[in-house]
Every structure is written in C-alpha cells, then in structure tokens.
C-alpha atoms as a PDB file:
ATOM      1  CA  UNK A   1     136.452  86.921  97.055  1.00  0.00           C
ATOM      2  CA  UNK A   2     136.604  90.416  95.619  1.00  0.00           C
ATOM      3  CA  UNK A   3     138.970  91.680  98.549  1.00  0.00           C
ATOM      4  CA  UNK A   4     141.383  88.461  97.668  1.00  0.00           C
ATOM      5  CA  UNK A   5     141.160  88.868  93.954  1.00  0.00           C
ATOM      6  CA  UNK A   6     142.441  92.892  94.576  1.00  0.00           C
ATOM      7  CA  UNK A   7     145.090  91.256  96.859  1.00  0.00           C
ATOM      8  CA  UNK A   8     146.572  89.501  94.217  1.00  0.00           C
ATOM      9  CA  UNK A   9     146.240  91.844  91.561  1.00  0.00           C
ATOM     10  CA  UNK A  10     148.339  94.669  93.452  1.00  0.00           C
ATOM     11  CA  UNK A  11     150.730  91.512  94.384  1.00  0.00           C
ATOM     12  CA  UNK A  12     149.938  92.212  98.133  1.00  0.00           C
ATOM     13  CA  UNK A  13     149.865  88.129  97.988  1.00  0.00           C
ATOM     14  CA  UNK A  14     150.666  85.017  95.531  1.00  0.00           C
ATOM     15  CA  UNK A  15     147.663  83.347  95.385  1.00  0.00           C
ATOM     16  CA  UNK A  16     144.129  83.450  97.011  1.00  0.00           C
ATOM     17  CA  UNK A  17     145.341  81.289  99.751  1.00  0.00           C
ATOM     18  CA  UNK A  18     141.765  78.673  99.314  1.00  0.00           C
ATOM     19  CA  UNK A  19     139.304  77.888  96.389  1.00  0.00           C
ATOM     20  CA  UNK A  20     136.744  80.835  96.059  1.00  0.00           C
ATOM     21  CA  UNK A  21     133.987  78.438  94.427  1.00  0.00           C
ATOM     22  CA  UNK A  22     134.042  76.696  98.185  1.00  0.00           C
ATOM     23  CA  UNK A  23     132.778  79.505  99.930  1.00  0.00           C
ATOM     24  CA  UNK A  24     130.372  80.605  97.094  1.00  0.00           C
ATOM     25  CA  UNK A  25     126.607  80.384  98.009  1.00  0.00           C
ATOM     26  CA  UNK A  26     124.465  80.407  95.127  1.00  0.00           C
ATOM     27  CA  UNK A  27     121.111  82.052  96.364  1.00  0.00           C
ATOM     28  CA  UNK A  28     118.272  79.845  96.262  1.00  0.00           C
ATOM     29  CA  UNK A  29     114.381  82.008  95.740  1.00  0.00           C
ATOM     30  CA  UNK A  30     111.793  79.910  98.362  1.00  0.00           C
ATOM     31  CA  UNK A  31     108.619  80.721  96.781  1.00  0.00           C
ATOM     32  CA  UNK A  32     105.842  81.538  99.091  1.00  0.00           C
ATOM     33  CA  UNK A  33     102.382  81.208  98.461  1.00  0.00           C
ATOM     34  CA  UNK A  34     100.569  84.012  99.513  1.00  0.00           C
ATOM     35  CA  UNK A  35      97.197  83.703  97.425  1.00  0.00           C
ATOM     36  CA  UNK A  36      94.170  84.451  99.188  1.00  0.00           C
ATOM     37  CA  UNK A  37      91.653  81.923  99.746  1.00  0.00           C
ATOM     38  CA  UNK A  38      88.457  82.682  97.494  1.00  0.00           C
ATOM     39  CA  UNK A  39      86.278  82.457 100.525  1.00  0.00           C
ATOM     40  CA  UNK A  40      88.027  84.997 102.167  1.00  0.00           C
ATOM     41  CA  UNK A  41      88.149  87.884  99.237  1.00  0.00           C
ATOM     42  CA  UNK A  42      84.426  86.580  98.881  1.00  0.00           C
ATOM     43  CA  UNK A  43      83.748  87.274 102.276  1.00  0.00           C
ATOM     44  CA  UNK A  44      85.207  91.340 102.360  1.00  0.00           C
ATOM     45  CA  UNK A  45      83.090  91.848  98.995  1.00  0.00           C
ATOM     46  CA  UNK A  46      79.896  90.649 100.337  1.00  0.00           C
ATOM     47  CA  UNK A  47      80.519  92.938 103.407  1.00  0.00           C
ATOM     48  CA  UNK A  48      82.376  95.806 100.930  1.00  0.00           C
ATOM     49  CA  UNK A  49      79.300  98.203 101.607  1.00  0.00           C
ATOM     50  CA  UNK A  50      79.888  98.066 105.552  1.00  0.00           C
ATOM     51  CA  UNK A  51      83.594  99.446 104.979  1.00  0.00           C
ATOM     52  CA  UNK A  52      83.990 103.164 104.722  1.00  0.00           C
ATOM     53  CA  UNK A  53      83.726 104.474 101.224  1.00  0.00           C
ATOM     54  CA  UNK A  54      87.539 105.433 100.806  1.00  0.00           C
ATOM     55  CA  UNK A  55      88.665 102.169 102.125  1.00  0.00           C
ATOM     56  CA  UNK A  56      86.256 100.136  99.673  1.00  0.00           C
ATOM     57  CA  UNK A  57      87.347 102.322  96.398  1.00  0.00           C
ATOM     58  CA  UNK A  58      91.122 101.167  97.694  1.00  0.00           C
ATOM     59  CA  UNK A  59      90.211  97.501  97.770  1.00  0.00           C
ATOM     60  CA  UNK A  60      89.046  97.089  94.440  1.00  0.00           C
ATOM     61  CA  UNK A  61      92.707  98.330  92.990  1.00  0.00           C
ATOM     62  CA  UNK A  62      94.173  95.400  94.771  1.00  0.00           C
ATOM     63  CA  UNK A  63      91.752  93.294  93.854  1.00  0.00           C
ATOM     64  CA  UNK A  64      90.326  94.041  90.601  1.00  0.00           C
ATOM     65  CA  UNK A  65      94.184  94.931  89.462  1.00  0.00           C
ATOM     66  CA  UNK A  66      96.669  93.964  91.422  1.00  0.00           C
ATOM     67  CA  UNK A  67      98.573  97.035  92.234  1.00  0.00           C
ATOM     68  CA  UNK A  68     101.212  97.718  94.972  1.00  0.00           C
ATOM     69  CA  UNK A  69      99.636  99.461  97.806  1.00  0.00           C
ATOM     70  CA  UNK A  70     102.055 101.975  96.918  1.00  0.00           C
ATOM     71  CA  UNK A  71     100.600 102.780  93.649  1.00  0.00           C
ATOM     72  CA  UNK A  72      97.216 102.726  94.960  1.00  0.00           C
ATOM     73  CA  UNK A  73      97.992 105.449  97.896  1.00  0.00           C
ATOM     74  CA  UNK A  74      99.785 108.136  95.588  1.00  0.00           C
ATOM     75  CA  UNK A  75      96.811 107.329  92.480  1.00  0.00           C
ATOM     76  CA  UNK A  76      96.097 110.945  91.455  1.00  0.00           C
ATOM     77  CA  UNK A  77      92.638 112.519  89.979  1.00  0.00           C
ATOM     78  CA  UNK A  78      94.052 112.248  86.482  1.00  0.00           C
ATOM     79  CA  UNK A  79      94.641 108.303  86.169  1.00  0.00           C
ATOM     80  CA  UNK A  80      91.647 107.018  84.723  1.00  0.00           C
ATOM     81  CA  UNK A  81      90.622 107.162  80.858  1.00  0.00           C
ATOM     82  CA  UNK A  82      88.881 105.867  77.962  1.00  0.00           C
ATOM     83  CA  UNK A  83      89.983 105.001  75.165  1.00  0.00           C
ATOM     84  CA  UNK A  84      87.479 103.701  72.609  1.00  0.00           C
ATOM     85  CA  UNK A  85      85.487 101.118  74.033  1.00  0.00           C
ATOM     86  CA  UNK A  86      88.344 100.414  76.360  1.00  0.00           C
ATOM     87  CA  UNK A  87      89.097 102.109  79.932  1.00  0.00           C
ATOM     88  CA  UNK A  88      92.581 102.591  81.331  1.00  0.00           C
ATOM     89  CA  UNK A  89      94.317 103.721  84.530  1.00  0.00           C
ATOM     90  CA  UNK A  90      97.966 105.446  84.409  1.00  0.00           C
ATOM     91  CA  UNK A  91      99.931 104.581  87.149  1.00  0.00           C
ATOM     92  CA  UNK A  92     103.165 106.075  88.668  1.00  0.00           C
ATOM     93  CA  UNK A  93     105.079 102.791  90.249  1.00  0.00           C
ATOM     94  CA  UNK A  94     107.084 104.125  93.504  1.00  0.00           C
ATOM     95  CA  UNK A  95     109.022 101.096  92.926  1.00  0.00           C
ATOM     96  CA  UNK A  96     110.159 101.113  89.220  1.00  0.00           C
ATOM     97  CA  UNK A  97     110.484 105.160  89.442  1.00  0.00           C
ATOM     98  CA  UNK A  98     107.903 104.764  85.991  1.00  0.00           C
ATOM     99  CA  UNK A  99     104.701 105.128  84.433  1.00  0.00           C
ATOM    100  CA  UNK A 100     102.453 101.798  83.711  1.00  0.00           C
ATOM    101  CA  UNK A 101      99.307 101.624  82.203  1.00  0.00           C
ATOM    102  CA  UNK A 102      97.100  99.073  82.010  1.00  0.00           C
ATOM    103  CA  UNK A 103      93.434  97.994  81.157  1.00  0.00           C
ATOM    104  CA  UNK A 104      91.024  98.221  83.861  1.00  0.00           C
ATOM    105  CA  UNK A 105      87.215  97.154  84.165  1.00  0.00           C
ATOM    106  CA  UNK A 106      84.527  99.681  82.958  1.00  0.00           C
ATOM    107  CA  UNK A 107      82.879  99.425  86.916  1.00  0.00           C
ATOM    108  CA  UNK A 108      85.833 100.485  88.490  1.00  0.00           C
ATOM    109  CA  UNK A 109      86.536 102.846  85.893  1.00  0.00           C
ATOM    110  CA  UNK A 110      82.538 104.257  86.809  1.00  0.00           C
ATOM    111  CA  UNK A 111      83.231 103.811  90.298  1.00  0.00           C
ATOM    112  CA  UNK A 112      86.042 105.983  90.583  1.00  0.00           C
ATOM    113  CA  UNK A 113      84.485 108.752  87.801  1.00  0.00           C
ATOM    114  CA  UNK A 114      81.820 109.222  90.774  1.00  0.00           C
ATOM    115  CA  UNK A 115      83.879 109.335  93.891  1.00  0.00           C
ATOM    116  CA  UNK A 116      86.219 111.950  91.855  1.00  0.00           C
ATOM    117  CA  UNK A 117      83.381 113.622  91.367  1.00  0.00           C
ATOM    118  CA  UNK A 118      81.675 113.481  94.709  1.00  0.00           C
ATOM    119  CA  UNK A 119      84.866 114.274  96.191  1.00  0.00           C
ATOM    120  CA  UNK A 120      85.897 117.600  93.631  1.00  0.00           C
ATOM    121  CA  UNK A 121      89.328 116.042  93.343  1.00  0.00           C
ATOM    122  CA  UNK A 122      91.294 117.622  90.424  1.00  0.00           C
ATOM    123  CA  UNK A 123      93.538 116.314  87.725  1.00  0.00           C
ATOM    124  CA  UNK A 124      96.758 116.619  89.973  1.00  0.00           C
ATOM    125  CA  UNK A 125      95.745 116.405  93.169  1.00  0.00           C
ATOM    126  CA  UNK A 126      96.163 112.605  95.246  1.00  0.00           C
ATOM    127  CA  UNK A 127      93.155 110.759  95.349  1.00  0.00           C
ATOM    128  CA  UNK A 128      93.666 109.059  98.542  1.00  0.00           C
ATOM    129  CA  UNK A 129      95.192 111.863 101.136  1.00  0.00           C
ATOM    130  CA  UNK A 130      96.496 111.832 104.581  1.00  0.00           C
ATOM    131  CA  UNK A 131      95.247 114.902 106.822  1.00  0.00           C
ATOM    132  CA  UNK A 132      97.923 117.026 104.924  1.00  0.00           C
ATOM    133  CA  UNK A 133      96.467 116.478 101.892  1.00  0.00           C
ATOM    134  CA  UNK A 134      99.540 114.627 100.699  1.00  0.00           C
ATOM    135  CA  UNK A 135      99.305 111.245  99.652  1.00  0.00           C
ATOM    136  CA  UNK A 136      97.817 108.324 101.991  1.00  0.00           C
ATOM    137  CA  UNK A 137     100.458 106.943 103.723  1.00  0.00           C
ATOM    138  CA  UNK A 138     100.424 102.657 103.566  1.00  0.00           C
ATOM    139  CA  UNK A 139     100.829 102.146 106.998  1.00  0.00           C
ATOM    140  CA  UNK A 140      97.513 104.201 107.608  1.00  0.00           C
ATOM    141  CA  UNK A 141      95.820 101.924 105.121  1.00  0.00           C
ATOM    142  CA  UNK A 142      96.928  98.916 105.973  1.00  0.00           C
ATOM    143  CA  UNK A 143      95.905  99.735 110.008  1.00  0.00           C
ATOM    144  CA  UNK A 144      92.235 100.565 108.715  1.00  0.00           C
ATOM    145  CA  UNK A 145      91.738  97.841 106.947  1.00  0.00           C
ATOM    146  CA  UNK A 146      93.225  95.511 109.877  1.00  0.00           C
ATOM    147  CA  UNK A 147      90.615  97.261 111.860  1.00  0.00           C
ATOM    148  CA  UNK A 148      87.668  96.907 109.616  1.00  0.00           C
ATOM    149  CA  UNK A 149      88.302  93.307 108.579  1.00  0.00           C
ATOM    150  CA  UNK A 150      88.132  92.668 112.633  1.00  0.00           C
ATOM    151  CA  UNK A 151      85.174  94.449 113.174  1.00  0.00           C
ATOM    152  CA  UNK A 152      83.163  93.366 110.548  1.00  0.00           C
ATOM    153  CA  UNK A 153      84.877  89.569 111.494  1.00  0.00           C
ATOM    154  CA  UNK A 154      86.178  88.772 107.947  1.00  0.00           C
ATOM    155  CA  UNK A 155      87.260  84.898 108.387  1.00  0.00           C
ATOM    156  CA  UNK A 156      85.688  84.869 111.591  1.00  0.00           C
ATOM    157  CA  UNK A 157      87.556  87.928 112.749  1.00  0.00           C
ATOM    158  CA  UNK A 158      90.720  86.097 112.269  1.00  0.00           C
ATOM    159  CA  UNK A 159      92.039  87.349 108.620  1.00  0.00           C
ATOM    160  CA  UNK A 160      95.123  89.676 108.924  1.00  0.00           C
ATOM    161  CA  UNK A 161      94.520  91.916 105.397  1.00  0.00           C
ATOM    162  CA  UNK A 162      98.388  92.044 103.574  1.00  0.00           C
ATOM    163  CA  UNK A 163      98.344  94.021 100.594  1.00  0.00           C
ATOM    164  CA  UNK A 164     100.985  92.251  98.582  1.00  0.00           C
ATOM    165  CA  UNK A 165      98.877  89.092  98.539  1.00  0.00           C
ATOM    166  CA  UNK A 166      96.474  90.436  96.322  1.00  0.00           C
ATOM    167  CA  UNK A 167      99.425  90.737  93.474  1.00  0.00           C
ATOM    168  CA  UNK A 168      99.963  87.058  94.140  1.00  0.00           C
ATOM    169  CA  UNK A 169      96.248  86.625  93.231  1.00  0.00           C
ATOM    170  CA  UNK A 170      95.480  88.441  90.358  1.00  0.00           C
ATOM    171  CA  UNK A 171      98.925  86.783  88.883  1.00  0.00           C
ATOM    172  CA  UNK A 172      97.797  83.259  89.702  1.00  0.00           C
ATOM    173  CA  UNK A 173      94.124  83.557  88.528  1.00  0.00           C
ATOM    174  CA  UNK A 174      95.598  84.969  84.928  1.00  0.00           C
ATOM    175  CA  UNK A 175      97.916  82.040  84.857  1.00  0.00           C
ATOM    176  CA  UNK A 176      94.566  79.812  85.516  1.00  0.00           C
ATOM    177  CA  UNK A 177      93.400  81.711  83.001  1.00  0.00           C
ATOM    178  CA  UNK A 178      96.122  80.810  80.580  1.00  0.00           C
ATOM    179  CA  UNK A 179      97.499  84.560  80.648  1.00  0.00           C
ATOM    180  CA  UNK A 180     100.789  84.418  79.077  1.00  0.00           C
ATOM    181  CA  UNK A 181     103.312  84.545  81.384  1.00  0.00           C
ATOM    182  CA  UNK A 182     105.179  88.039  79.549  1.00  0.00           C
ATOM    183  CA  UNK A 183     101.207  89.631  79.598  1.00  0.00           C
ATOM    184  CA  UNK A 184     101.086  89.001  83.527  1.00  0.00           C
ATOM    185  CA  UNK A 185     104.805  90.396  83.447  1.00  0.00           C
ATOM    186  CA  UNK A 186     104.207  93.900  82.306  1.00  0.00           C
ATOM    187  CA  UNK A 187     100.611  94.022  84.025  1.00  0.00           C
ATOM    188  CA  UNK A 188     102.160  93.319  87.086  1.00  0.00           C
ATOM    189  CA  UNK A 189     104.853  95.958  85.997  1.00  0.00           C
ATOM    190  CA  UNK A 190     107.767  93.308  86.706  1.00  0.00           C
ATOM    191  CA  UNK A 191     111.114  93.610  84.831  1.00  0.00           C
ATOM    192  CA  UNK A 192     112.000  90.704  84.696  1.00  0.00           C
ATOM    193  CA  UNK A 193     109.728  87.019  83.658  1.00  0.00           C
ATOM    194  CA  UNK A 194     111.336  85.604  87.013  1.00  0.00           C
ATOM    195  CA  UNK A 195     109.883  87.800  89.410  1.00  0.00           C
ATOM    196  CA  UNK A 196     106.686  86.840  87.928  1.00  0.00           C
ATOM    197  CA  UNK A 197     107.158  83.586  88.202  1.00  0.00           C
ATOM    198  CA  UNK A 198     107.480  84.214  92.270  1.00  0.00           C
ATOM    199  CA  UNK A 199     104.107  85.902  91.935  1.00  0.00           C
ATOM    200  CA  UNK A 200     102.365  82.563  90.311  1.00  0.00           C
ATOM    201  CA  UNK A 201     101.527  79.901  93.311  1.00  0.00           C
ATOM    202  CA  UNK A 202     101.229  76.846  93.438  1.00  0.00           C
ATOM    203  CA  UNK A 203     103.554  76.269  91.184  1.00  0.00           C
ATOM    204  CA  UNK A 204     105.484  72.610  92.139  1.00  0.00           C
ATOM    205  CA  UNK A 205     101.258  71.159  92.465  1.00  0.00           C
ATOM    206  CA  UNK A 206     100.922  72.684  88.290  1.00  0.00           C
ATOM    207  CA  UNK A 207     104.067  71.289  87.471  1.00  0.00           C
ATOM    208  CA  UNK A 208     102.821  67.833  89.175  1.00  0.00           C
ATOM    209  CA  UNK A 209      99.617  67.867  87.438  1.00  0.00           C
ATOM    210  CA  UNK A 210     101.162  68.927  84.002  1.00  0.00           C
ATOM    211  CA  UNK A 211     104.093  65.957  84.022  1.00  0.00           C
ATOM    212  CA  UNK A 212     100.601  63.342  85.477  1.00  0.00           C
ATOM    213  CA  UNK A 213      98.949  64.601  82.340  1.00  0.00           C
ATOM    214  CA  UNK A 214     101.559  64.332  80.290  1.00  0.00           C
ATOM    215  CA  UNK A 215     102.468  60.911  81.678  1.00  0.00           C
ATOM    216  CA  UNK A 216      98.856  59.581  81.231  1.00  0.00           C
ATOM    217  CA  UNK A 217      98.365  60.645  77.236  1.00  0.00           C
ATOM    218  CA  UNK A 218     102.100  59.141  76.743  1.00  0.00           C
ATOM    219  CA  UNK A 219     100.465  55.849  78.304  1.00  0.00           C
ATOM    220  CA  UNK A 220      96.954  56.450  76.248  1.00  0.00           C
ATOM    221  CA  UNK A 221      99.025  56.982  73.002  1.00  0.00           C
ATOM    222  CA  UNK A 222     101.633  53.262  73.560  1.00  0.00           C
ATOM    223  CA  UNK A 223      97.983  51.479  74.888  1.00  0.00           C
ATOM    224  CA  UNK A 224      96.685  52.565  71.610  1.00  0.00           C
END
C-alpha cells in the first residue's frame, strides 16, 4: 500500500490500480491460556527443598511475583529493600530498557537477605551468575529446571517448566482477586492495559459467567 501510495505521489502512476482496504488484514490477538494448574505449582513447592538452593530462590520470583525470567537472571545484590513496614525489590526490565519496582512478600524478602548473605554477594554484583560471573543466562535456567522437574517427577515427570506461564498466573489470580486491571498493568511492568489483558485467562468463560449473572438478577429483578 505504502509502495503504491509513493507511486502516485511522484506521478510514477494515476491511480493505485485496486482498492487498498481489500488487501488490508487487520491483525487479530488469539489469546492463549497458559496458567498453570494449581496442582502442578503445588506439586514443585512441596518438593522446593529437593531442588538445588539457587534454582529454588529463582522459582519463587516467578512465582511469588511474576517476573520475566529475564529480570530474574540479571537481579543484582542491591534489589531488595524496606521501606517502613513494607519490603520492595528494584528491578531492571531487559525488555522495557527500565527500572520497576514493586512490593514483594516479607519471606522472600528474608529469603533472599540470607542467601545474599551466605553467598557474600555485593551491592552490584549479579545474584544469579553463569561460570563467568556474569549474569545467568535463561537458557541455562530454563534446562535445570527441565531437568529437576523430571527427576523429582513433577506431574508425574511429565510437566515441561515455561517461565512465561508464571506471568500468566500471578496476572490471573490478581484478577480473581479483583486486582484492578491498571494495578496488574504496572506490576506486570506492561505499557499498555491490552497486553495485560493477554496475560488474564480465561477470559471468554469470565465474560460468560459475568453476562449469566447479569442475565439471572435482570430476571430476579422483572420476577420481583
């Protein structure tokens, strides 16, 4: 369309020789579910204390918070704080090229305090490192957990750990929750509200269930 549009403005041609709005595809977002089963999450924290300590302090980040993998591999020494009663983690998003922070629960907060501790990591260095002491790369990760899941037959040996689905979780149980949908926005660290709204599953069943509802007090209220 572009190329056309140039053609006739440099009067190369007369017209666009066929109707542009033909040819044009509007892009239609299939929405993928990708929540994981409570059973299954269940299942790795029951068995959390088999899993090597490293790989069990990376866990909770997806689950407890819902961060890219990417965030949770280059998480340095200096991203956990209080403030008040309240504890925090700072996080540089690889994606976004920005700082987010966000609350975070006072166990992980304790959890990490130790292994930093344990480990003598310093402000700046990278918690999680590969064997150059740079940061953890995802594809490493994502191998080892594979791995351990197997071995220690999470969903009967059968689950295949994705680190993305985790955001889809932690977005859907805040929207169970009745988490405002621009809350779940910047916790995620989204942009824009319709990216979250790919994030939230099981959307068409809530929408179902809302109009039912809806339906049923309309028919209560007319009874009445």
């Amino acid at each position: 369309g572009h190329f056309y549009k140039f053609m006739e403005v440099k009067q190369y041609i007369t017209r666009i020789p066929f109707r542009i709005e033909y040819f044009q595809q509007k892009e239609v977002v299939v929405h993928h579910d990708r929540s994981i089963e409570e059973t299954v999450y269940m299942e790795i924290l029951k068995k959390l204390y088999l899993f090597p300590e490293r790989l069990r302090c990376m866990f909770l980040h997806l689950w407890c918070l819902g961060l890219r993998a990417s965030e949770v591999c280059t998480l340095k020494g200096n991203a956990y704080y209080q403030q008040g009663e309240d504890y925090w983690i700072q996080v540089y998003q690889v994606k976004m090229k920005n700082y987010k922070r966000i609350p975070i629960p006072q166990a992980l907060y304790q959890i990490m305090k130790v292994y930093l501790k344990k480990h003598e990591i310093q402000p700046e260095e990278f918690i999680f490192k590969n064997s150059r002491g740079g940061a953890c790369l995802y594809g490493t990760f994502r191998t080892q957990m594979i791995e351990t899941c197997r071995e220690n037959k999470i969903a009967n040996g059968e689950y295949l750990f994705q680190s993305h689905d985790y955001r889809h979780t932690v977005a859907t149980m805040f929207y169970d929750s009745h988490v405002s949908l621009q809350s779940i926005r910047d916790y995620l660290g989204h942009t824009y509200e319709e990216m979250t709204r790919q994030y939230i599953d099981y959307m068409p069943q809530r929408i179902a269930k809302a109009n039912d509802e809806f339906f049923e007090m309309q028919g209560s209220s007319l009874a009445s």
